[in-house]
C-alpha atoms as a PDB file:
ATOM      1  CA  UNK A   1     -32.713 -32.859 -89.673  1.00  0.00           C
ATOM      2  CA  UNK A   2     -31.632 -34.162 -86.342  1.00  0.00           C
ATOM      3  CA  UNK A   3     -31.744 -38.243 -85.762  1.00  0.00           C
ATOM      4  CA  UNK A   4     -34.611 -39.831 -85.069  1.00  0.00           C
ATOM      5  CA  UNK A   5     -35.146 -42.438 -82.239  1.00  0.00           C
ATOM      6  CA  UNK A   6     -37.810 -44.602 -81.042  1.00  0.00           C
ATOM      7  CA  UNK A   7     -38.559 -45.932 -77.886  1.00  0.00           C
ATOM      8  CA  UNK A   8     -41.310 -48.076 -77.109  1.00  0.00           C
ATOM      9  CA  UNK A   9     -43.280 -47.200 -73.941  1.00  0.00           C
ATOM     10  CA  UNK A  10     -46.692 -48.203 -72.812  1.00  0.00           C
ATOM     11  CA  UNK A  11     -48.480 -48.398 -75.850  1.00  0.00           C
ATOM     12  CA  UNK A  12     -46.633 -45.499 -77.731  1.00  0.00           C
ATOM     13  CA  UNK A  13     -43.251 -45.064 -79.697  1.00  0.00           C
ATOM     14  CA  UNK A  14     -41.224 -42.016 -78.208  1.00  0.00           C
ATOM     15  CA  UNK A  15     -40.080 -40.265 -80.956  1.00  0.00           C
ATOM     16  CA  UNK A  16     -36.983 -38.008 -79.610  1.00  0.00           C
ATOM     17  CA  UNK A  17     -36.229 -35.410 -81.642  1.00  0.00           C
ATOM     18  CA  UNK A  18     -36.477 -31.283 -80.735  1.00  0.00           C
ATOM     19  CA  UNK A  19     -39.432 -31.767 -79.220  1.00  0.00           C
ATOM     20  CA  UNK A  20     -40.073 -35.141 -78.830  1.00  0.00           C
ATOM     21  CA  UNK A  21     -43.027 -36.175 -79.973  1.00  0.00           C
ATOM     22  CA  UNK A  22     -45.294 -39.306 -78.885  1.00  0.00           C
ATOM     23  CA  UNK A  23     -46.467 -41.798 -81.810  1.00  0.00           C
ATOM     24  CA  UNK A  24     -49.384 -44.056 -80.786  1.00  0.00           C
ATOM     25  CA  UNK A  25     -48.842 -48.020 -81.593  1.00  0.00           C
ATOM     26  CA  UNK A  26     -51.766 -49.711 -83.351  1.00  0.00           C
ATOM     27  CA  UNK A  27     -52.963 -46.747 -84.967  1.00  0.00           C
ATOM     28  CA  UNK A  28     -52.251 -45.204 -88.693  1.00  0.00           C
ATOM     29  CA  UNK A  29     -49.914 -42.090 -87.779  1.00  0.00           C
ATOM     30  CA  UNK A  30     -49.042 -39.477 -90.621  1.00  0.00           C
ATOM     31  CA  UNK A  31     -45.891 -40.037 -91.479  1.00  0.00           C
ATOM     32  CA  UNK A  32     -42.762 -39.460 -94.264  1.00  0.00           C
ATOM     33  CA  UNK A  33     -41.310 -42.467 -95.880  1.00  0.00           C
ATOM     34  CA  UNK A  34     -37.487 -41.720 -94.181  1.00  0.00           C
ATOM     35  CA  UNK A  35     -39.514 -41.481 -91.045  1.00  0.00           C
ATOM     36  CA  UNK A  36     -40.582 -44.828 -91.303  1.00  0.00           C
ATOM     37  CA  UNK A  37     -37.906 -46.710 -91.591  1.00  0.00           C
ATOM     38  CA  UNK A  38     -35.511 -44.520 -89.477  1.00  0.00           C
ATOM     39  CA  UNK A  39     -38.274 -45.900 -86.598  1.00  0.00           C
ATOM     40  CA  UNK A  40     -37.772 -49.434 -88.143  1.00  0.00           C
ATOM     41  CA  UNK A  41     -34.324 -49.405 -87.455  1.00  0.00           C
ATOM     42  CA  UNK A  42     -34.798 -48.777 -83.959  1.00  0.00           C
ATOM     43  CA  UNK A  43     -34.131 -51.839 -81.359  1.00  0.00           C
ATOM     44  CA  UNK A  44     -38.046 -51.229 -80.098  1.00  0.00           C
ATOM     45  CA  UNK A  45     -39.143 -52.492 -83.060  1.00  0.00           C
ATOM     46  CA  UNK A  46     -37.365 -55.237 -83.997  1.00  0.00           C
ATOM     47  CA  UNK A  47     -40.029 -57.479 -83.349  1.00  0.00           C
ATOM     48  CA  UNK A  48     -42.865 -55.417 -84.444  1.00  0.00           C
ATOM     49  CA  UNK A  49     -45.234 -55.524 -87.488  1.00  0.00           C
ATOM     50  CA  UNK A  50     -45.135 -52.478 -89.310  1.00  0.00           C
ATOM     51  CA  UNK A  51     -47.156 -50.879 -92.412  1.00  0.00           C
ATOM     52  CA  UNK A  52     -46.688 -47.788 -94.431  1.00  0.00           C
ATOM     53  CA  UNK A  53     -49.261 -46.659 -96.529  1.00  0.00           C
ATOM     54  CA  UNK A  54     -50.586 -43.148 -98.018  1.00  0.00           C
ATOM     55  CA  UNK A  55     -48.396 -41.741 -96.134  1.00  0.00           C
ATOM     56  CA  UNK A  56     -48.887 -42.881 -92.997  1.00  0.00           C
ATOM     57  CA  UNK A  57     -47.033 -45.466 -90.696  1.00  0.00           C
ATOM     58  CA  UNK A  58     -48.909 -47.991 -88.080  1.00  0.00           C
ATOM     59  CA  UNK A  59     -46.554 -50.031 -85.684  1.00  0.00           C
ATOM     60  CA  UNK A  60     -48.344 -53.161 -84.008  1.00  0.00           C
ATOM     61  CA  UNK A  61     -46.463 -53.753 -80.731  1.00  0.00           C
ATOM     62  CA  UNK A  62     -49.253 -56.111 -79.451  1.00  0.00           C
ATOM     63  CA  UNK A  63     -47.883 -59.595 -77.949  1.00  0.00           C
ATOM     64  CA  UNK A  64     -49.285 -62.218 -79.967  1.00  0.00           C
ATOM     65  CA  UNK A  65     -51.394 -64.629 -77.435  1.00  0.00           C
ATOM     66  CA  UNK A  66     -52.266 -68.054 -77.601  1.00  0.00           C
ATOM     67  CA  UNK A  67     -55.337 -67.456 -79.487  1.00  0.00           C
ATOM     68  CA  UNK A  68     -53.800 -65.667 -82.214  1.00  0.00           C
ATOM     69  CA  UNK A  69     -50.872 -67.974 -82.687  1.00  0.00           C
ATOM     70  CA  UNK A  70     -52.837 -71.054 -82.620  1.00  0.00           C
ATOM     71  CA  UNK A  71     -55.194 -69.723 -85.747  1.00  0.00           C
ATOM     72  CA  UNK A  72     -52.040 -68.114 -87.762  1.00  0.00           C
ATOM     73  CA  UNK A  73     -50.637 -71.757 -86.996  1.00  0.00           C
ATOM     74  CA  UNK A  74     -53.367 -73.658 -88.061  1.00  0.00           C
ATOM     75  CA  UNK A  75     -54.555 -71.296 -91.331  1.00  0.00           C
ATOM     76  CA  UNK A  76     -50.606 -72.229 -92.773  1.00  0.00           C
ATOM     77  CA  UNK A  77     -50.956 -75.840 -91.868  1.00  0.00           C
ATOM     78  CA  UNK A  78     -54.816 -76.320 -93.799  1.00  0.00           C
ATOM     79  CA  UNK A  79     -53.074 -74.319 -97.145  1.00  0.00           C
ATOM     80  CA  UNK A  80     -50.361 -76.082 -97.087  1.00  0.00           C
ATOM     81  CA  UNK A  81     -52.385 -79.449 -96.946  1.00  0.00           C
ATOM     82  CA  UNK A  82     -54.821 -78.703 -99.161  1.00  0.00           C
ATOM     83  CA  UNK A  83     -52.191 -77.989-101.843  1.00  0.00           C
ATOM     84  CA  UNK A  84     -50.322 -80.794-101.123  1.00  0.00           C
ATOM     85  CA  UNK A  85     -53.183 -82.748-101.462  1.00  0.00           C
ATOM     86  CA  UNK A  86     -54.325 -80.734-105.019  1.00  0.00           C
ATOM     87  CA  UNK A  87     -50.788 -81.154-105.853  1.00  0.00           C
ATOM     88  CA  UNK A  88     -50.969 -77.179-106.404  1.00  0.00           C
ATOM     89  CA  UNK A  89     -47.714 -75.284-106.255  1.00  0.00           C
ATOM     90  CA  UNK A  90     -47.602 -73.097-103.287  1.00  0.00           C
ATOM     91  CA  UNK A  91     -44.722 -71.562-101.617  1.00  0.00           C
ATOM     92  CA  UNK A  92     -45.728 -69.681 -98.036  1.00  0.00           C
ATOM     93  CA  UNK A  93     -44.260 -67.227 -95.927  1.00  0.00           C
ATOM     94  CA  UNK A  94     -44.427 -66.318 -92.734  1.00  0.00           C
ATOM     95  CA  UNK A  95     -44.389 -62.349 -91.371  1.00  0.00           C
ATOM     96  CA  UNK A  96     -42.837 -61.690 -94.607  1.00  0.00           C
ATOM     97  CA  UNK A  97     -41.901 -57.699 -95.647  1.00  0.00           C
ATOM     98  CA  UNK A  98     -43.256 -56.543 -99.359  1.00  0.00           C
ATOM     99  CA  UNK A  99     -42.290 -53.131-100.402  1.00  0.00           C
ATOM    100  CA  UNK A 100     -42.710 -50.375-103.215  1.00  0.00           C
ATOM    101  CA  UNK A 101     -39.807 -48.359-101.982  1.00  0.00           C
ATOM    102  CA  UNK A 102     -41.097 -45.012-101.114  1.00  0.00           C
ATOM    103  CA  UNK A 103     -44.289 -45.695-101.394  1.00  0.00           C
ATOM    104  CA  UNK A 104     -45.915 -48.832 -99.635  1.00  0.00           C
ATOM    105  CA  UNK A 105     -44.714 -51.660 -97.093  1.00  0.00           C
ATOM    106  CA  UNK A 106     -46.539 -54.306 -95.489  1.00  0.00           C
ATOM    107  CA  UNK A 107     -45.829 -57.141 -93.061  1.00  0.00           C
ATOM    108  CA  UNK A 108     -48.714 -59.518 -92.948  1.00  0.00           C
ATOM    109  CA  UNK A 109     -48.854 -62.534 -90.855  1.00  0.00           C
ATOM    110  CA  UNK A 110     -49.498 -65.167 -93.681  1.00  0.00           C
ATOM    111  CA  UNK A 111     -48.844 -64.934 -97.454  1.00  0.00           C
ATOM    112  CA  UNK A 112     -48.719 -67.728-100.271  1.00  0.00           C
ATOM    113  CA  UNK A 113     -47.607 -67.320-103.434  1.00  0.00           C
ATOM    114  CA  UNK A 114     -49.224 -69.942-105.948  1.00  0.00           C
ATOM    115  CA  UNK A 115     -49.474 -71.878-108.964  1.00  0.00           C
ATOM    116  CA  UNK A 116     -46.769 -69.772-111.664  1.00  0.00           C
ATOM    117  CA  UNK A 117     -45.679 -67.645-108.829  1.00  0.00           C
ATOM    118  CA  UNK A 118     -44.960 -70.317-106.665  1.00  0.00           C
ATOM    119  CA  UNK A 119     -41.423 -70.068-107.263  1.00  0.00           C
ATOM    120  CA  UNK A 120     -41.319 -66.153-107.867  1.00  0.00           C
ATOM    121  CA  UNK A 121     -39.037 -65.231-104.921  1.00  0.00           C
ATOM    122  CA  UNK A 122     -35.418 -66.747-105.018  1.00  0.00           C
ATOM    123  CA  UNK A 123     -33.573 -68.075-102.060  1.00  0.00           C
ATOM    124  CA  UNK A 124     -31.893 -65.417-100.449  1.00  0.00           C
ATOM    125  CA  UNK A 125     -34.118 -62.676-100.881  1.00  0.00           C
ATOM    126  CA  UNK A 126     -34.830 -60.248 -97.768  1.00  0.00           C
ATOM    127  CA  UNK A 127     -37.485 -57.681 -98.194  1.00  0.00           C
ATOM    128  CA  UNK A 128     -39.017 -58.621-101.216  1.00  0.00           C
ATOM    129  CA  UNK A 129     -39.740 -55.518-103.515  1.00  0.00           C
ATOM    130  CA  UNK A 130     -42.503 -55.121-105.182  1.00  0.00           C
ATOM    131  CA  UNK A 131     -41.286 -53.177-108.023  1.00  0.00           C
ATOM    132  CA  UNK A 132     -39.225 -56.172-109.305  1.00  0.00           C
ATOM    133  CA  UNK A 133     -41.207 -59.533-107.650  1.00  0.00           C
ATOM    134  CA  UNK A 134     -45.039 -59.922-108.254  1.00  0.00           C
ATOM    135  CA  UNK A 135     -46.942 -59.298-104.765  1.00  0.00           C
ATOM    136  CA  UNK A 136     -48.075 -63.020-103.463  1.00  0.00           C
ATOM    137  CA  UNK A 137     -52.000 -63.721-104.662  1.00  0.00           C
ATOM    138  CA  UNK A 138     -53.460 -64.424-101.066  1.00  0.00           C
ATOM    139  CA  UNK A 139     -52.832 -62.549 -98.249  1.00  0.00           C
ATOM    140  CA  UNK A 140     -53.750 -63.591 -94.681  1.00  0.00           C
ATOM    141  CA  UNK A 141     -54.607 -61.058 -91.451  1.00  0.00           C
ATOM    142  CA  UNK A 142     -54.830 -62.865 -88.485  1.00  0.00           C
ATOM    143  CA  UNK A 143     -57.074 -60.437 -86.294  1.00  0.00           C
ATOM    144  CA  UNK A 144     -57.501 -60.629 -82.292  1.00  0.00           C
ATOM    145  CA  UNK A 145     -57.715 -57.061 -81.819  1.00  0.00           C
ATOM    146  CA  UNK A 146     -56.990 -55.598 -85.243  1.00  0.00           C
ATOM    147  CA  UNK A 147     -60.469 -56.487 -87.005  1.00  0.00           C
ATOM    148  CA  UNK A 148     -61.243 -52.873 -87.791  1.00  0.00           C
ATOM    149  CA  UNK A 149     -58.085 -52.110 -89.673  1.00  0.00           C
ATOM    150  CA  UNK A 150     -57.855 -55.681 -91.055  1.00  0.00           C
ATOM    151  CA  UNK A 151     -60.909 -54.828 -92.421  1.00  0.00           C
ATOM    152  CA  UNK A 152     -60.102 -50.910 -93.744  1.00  0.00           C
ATOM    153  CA  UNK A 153     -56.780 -49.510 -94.312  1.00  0.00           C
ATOM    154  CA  UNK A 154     -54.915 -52.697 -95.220  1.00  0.00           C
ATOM    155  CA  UNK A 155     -57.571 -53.822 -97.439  1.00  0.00           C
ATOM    156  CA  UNK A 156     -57.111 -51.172 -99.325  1.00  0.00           C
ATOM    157  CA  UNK A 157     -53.730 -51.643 -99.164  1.00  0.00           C
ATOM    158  CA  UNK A 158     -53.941 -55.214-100.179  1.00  0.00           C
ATOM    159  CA  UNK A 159     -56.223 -53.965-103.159  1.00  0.00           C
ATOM    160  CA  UNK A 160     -53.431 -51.053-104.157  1.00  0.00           C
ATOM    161  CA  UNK A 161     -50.566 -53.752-104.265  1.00  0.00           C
ATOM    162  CA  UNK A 162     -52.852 -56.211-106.688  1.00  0.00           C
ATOM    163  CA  UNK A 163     -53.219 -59.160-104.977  1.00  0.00           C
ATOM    164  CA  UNK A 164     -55.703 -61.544-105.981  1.00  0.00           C
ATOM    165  CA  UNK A 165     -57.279 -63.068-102.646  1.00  0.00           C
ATOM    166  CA  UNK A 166     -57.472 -61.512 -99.089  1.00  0.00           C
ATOM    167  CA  UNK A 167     -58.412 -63.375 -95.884  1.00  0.00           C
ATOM    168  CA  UNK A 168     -59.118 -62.056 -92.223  1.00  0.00           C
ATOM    169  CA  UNK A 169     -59.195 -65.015 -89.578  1.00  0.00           C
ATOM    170  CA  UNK A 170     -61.671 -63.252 -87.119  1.00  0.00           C
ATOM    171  CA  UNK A 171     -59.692 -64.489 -83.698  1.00  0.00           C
ATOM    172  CA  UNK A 172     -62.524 -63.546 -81.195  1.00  0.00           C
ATOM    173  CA  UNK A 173     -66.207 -64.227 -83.686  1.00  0.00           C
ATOM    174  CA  UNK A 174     -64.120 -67.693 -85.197  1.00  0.00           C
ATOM    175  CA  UNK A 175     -65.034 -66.302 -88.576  1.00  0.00           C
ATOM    176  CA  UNK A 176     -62.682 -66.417 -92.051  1.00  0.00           C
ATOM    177  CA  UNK A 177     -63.886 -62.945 -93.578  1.00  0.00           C
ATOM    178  CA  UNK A 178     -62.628 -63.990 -97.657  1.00  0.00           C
ATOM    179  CA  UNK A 179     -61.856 -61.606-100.335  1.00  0.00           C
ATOM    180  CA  UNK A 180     -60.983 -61.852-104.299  1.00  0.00           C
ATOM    181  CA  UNK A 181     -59.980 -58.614-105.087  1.00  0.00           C
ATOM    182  CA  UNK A 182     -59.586 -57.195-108.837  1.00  0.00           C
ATOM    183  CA  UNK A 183     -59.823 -53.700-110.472  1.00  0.00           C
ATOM    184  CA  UNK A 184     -58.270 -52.108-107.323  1.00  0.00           C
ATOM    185  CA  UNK A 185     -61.243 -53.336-105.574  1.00  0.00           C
ATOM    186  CA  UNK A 186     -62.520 -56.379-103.394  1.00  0.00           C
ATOM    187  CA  UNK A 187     -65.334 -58.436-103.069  1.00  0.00           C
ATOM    188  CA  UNK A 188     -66.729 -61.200-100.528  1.00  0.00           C
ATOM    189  CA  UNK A 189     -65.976 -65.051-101.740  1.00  0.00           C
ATOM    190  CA  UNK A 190     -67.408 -68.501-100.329  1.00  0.00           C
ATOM    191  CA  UNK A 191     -64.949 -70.399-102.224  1.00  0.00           C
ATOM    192  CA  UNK A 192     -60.897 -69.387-102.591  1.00  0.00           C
ATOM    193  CA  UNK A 193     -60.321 -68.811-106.384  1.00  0.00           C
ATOM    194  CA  UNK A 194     -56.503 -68.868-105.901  1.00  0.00           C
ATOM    195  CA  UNK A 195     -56.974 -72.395-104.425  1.00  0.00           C
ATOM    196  CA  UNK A 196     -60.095 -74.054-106.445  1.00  0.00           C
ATOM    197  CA  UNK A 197     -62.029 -76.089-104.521  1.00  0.00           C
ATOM    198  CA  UNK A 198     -61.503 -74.875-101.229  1.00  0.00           C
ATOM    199  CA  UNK A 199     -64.365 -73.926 -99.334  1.00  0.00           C
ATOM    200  CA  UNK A 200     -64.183 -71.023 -96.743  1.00  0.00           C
ATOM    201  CA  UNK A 201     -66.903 -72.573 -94.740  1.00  0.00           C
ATOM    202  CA  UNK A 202     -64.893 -75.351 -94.292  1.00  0.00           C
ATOM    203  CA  UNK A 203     -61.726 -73.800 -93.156  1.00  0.00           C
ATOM    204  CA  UNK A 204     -64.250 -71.973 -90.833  1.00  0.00           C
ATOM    205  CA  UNK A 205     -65.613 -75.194 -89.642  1.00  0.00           C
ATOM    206  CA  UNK A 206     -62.239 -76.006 -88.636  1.00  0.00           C
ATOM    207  CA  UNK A 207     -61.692 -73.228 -87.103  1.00  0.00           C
ATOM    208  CA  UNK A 208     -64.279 -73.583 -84.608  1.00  0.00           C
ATOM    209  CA  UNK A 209     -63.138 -77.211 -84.110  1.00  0.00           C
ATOM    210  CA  UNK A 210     -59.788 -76.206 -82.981  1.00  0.00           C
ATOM    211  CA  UNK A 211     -61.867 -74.637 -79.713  1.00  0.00           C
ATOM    212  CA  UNK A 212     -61.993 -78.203 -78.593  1.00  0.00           C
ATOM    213  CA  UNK A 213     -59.435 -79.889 -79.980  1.00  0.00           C
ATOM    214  CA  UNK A 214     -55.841 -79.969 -80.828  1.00  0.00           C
ATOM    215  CA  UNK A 215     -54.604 -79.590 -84.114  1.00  0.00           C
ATOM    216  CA  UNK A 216     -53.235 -83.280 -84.685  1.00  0.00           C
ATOM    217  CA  UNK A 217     -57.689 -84.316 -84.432  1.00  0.00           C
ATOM    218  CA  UNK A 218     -57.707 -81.148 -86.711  1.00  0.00           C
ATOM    219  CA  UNK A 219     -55.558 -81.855 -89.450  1.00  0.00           C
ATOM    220  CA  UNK A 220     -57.269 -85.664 -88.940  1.00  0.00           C
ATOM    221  CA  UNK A 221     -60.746 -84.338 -89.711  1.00  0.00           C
ATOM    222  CA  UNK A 222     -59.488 -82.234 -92.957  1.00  0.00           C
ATOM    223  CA  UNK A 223     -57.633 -84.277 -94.781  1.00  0.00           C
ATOM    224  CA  UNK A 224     -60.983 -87.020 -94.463  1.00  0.00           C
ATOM    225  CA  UNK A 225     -62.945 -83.934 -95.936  1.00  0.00           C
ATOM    226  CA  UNK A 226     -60.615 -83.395 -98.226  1.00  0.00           C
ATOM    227  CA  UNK A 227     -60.112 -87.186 -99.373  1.00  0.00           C
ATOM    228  CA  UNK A 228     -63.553 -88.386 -99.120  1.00  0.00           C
END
């Protein structure tokens, strides 16, 4: 098989081989498993988010805007503080890689792992696989312009790989779209069952507050909800 090499161009990866053939970004593309990660390896993607699942690949080459990194900065920030303030153990990571070599891999922006799992990944660990670590029990999808797949093909991803909570922060509608997922299926929450206590509707709330203010007033306002 000759060597395969990506390019990124305008909204598709070049894939040169005899012919070359063009791969759309943001979209699932059939794929094999070598394929995948011989287009990982490419410089292109080195700062892309990629997922492989049922045998297909989807590279997201979008640039990440204001609006999107303000709510992926500000979803870590109200975890981490309401477990701090729960004294719940909590480890987070940030655009971290979970794999079932062959099989699945997923990037997501935000994951936590919680409680006994809290200390499930040693120091030192690169891509974490999933056939010898737990997968983390909430998952977070920060979505600007990926609500549609946020909201099909990597939940059922999510649901494969057995996590126990799934969130979408709805960029554009300022909207946290929570799900508890068992049995290799999901189902809409109001309140996070991997956190107890914690509302959705408040983490919405302050959301929609971070439209006027900064997150210093933010982070003010939630830990008097939170301490009151």
């Amino acid at each position: 098989m000759a060597e395969l090499h990506i390019q990124f161009d305008i909204g598709t990866l070049e894939m040169n081989r005899s012919p070359v053939t063009q791969v759309p970004t943001e979209t699932w593309v059939t794929a094999t498993w070598d394929d995948y990660l011989r287009a990982l390896e490419d410089p292109a993607c080195e700062k892309a988010k990629s997922y492989y699942y049922n045998g297909q690949m989807r590279i997201e080459m979008s640039p990440v805007g204001n609006d999107h990194s303000r709510d992926h900065s500000i979803v870590i920030h109200a975890v981490y503080l309401f477990a701090g303030l729960r004294e719940i153990d909590l480890d987070g990571h940030d655009n971290c890689t979970y794999r079932k070599t062959g099989v699945s891999d997923v990037q997501p922006d935000v994951s936590f792992y919680i409680g006994e799992t809290a200390e499930a990944i040693p120091w030192g660990t690169g891509i974490v696989d999933l056939n010898q670590y737990p997968p983390p029990p909430l998952i977070v999808e920060v979505a600007n312009t990926s609500l549609a797949d946020d909201k099909g093909n990597k939940r059922l991803l999510y649901e494969e790989l057995g996590v126990s909570e799934y969130w979408i922060i709805d960029v554009q509608h300022v909207k946290v779209i929570a799900f508890a997922v068992e049995n290799s299926g999901s189902r809409r929450i109001r309140q996070s069952q991997v956190l107890p206590g914690l509302e959705i509707s408040l983490l919405e709330e302050a959301f929609q507050r971070t439209r006027q203010m900064n997150h210093g007033k933010v982070s003010a306002w939630l830990l008097a909800q939170w301490q009151g």
